[in-house]
Protein backbone atom coordinates (compact mmCIF):
# COMPACT_ATOMS: atom_id res chain seq x y z
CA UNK A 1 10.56 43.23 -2.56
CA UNK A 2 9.50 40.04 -3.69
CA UNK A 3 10.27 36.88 -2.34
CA UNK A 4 10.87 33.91 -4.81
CA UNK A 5 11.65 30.13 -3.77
CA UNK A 6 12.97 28.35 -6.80
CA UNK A 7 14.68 25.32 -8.09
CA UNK A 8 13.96 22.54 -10.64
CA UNK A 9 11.43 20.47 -10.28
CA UNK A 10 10.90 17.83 -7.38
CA UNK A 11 14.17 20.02 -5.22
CA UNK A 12 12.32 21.18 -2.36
CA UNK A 13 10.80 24.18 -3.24
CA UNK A 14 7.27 22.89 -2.09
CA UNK A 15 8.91 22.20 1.36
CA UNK A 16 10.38 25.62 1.56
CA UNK A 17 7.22 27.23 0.67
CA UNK A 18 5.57 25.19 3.54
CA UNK A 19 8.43 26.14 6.03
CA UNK A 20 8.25 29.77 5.46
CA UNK A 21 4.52 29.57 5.65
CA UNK A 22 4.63 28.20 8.82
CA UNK A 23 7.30 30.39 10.37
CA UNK A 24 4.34 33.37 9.44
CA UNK A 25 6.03 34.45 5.70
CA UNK A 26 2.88 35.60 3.77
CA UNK A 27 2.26 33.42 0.77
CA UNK A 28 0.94 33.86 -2.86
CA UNK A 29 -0.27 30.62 -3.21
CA UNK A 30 -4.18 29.53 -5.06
CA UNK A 31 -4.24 26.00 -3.81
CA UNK A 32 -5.14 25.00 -7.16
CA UNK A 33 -3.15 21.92 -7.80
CA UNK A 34 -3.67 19.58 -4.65
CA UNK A 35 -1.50 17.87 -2.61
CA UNK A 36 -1.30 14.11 -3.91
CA UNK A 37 0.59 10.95 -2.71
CA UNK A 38 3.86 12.45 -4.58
CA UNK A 39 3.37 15.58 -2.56
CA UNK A 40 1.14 14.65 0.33
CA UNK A 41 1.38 18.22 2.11
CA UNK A 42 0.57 20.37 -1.12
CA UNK A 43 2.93 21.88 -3.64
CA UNK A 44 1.99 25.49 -2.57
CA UNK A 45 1.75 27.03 -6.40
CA UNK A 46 0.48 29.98 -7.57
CA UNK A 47 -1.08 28.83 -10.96
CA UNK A 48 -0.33 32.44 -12.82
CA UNK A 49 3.46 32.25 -12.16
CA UNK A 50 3.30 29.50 -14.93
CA UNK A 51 2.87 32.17 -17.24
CA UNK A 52 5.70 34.34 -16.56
CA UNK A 53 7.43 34.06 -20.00
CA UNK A 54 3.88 35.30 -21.81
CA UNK A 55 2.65 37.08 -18.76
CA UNK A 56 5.60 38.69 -16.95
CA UNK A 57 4.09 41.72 -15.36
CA UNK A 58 1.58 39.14 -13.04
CA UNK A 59 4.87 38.55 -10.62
CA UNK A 60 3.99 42.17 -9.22
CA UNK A 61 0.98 40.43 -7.13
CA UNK A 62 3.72 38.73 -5.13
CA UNK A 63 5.02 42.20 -3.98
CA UNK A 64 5.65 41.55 -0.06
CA UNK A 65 4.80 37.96 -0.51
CA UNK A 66 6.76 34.47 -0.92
CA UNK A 67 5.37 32.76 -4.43
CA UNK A 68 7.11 29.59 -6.22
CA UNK A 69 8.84 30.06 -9.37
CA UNK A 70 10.59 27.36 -11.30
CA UNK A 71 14.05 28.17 -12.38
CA UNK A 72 13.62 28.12 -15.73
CA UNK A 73 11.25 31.07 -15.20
CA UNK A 74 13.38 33.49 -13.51
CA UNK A 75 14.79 34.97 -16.83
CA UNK A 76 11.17 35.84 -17.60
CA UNK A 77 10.98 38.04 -13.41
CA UNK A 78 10.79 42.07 -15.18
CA UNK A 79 13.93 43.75 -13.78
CA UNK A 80 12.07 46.84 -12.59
CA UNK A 81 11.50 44.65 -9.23
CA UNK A 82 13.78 43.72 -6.12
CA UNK A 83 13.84 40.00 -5.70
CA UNK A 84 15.21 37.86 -2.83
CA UNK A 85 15.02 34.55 -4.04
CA UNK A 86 15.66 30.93 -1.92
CA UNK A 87 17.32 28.33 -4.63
CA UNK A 88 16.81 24.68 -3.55
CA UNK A 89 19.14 22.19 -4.65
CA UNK A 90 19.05 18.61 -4.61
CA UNK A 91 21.02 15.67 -5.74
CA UNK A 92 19.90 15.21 -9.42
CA UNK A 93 19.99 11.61 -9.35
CA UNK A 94 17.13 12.19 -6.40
CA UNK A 95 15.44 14.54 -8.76
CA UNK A 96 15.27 12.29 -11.29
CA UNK A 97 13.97 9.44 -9.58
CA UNK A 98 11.12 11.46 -7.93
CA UNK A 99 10.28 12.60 -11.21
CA UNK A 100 10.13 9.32 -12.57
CA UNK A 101 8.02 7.93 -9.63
CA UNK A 102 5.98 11.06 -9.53
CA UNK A 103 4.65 10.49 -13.03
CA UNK A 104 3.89 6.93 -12.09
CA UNK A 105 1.81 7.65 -9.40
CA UNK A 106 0.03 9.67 -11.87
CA UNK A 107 -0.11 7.02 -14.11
CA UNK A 108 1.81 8.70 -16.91
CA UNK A 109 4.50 7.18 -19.24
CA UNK A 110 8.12 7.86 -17.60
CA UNK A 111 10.32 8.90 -20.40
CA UNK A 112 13.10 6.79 -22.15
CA UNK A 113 15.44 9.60 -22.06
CA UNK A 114 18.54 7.97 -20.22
CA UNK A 115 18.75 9.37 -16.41
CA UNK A 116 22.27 10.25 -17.54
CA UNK A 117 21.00 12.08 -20.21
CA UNK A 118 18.51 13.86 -17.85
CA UNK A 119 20.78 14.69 -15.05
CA UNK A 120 23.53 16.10 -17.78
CA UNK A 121 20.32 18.57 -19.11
CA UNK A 122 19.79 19.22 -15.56
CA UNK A 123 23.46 20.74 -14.93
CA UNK A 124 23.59 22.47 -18.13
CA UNK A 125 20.55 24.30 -17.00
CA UNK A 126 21.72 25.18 -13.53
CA UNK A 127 24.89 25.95 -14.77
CA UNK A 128 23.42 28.75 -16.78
CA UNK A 129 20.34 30.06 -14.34
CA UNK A 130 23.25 30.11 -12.08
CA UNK A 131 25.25 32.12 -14.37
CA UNK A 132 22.60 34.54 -15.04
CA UNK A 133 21.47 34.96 -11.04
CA UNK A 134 24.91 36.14 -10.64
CA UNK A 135 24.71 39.14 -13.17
CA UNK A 136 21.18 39.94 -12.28
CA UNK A 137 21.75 43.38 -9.75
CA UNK A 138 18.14 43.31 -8.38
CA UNK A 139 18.43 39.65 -7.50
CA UNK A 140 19.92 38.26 -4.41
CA UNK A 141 20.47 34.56 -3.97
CA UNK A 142 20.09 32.19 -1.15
CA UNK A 143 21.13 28.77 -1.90
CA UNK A 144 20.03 26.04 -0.21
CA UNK A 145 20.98 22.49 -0.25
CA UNK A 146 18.02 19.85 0.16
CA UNK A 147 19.92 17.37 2.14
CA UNK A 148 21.46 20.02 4.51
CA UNK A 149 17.43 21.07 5.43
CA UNK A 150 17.16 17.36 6.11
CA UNK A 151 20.03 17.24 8.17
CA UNK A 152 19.90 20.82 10.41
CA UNK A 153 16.63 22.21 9.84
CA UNK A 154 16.80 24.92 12.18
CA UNK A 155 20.19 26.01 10.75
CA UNK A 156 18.96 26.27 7.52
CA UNK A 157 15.90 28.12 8.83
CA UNK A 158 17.40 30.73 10.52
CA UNK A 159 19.59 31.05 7.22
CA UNK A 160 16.68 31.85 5.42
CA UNK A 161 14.82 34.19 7.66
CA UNK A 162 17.98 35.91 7.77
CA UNK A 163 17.94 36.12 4.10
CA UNK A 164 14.86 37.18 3.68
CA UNK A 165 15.04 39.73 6.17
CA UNK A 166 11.77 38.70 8.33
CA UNK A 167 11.27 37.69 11.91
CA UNK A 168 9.65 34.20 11.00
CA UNK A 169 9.44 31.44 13.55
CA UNK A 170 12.87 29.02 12.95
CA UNK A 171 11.40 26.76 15.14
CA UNK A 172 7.69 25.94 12.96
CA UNK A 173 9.62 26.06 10.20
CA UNK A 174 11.74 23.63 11.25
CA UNK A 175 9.16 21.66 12.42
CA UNK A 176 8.06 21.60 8.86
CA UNK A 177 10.73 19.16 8.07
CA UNK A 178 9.09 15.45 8.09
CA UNK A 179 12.06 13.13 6.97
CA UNK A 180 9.71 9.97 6.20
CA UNK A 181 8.48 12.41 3.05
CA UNK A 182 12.29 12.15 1.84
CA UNK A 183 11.17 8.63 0.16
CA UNK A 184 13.79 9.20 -3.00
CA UNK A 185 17.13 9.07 -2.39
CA UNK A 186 20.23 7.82 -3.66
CA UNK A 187 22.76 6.28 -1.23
CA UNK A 188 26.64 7.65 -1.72
């Protein structure tokens, strides 16, 4: 079985990753891209799984392990493999503005595209990854809401060890959660 954390960008997946890693989940991580001010404790990618659409068959390295996939690579995951996979969810106006400050920090142009515009891409593309999870037999699904980790870490810790079927440690993974990192959020 592998295990897959996934989401869209800036949801939480790096996060996860780092709270299963420290409840003793085995990663497939390279350490390649570095942990920067918009992610100050590491993203925790594995560079190959960005080539999952040309390169499909490289996802069997992360038999046994945890490995970060974005969601709109899971359609590319071969079907001859058993996935468990954690989906992080996040408000999308949050998403957006991370994204937005993320590429300033980088110093790159934030696009014009209305955040409306964005966040209405944004559902359209859940809405169907969603869709597709739910027809995909050798794909279970844990969904898992951002704010809620926030809120009750060690709920949503033992949720996902349970999911996942290991005996990681709740309580490091909880630990995990550092709520001065949450810097992007949009008041109801």
């Amino acid at each position: 079985m592998i295990t897959i954390v996934s989401g869209i960008p800036r949801s939480g997946t790096s996060l996860m990753m780092q709270m299963i890693a420290a409840g003793g989940g085995h990663m497939l991580s390279d350490g390649i891209r570095l942990a920067d001010e918009s992610n100050p404790r590491g993203y925790q990618e594995w560079e190959p799984a960005k080539t999952l659409a040309k390169n499909p068959e490289l996802v069997a390295a992360a038999e046994g392990k945890v490995v970060k996939v974005i969601s709109s690579l899971l359609s590319s995951l071969p079907s001859k493999h058993e996935y468990r996979i954690v989906f992080m969810r996040r408000p999308l106006e949050e998403v957006v503005v991370s994204q937005n400050k993320m590429l300033q920090r980088l110093g790159q142009e934030v696009p014009s595209t209305p955040p409306k515009s964005v966040i209405a891409a944004f559902e359209k593309h859940l809405q169907q990854i969603q869709s597709w999870l739910s027809q995909q037999p050798n794909m279970a699904v844990l969904y898992v809401d951002y704010p809620t980790v926030l809120e009750n870490p060690l709920v949503e810790a033992s949720r996902v060890t349970d999911f996942i079927g290991g005996s990681l440690d709740v309580d490091a993974m909880a630990r995990q959660v550092e709520h001065s990192l949450h810097r992007e959020r949009v008041d109801a």
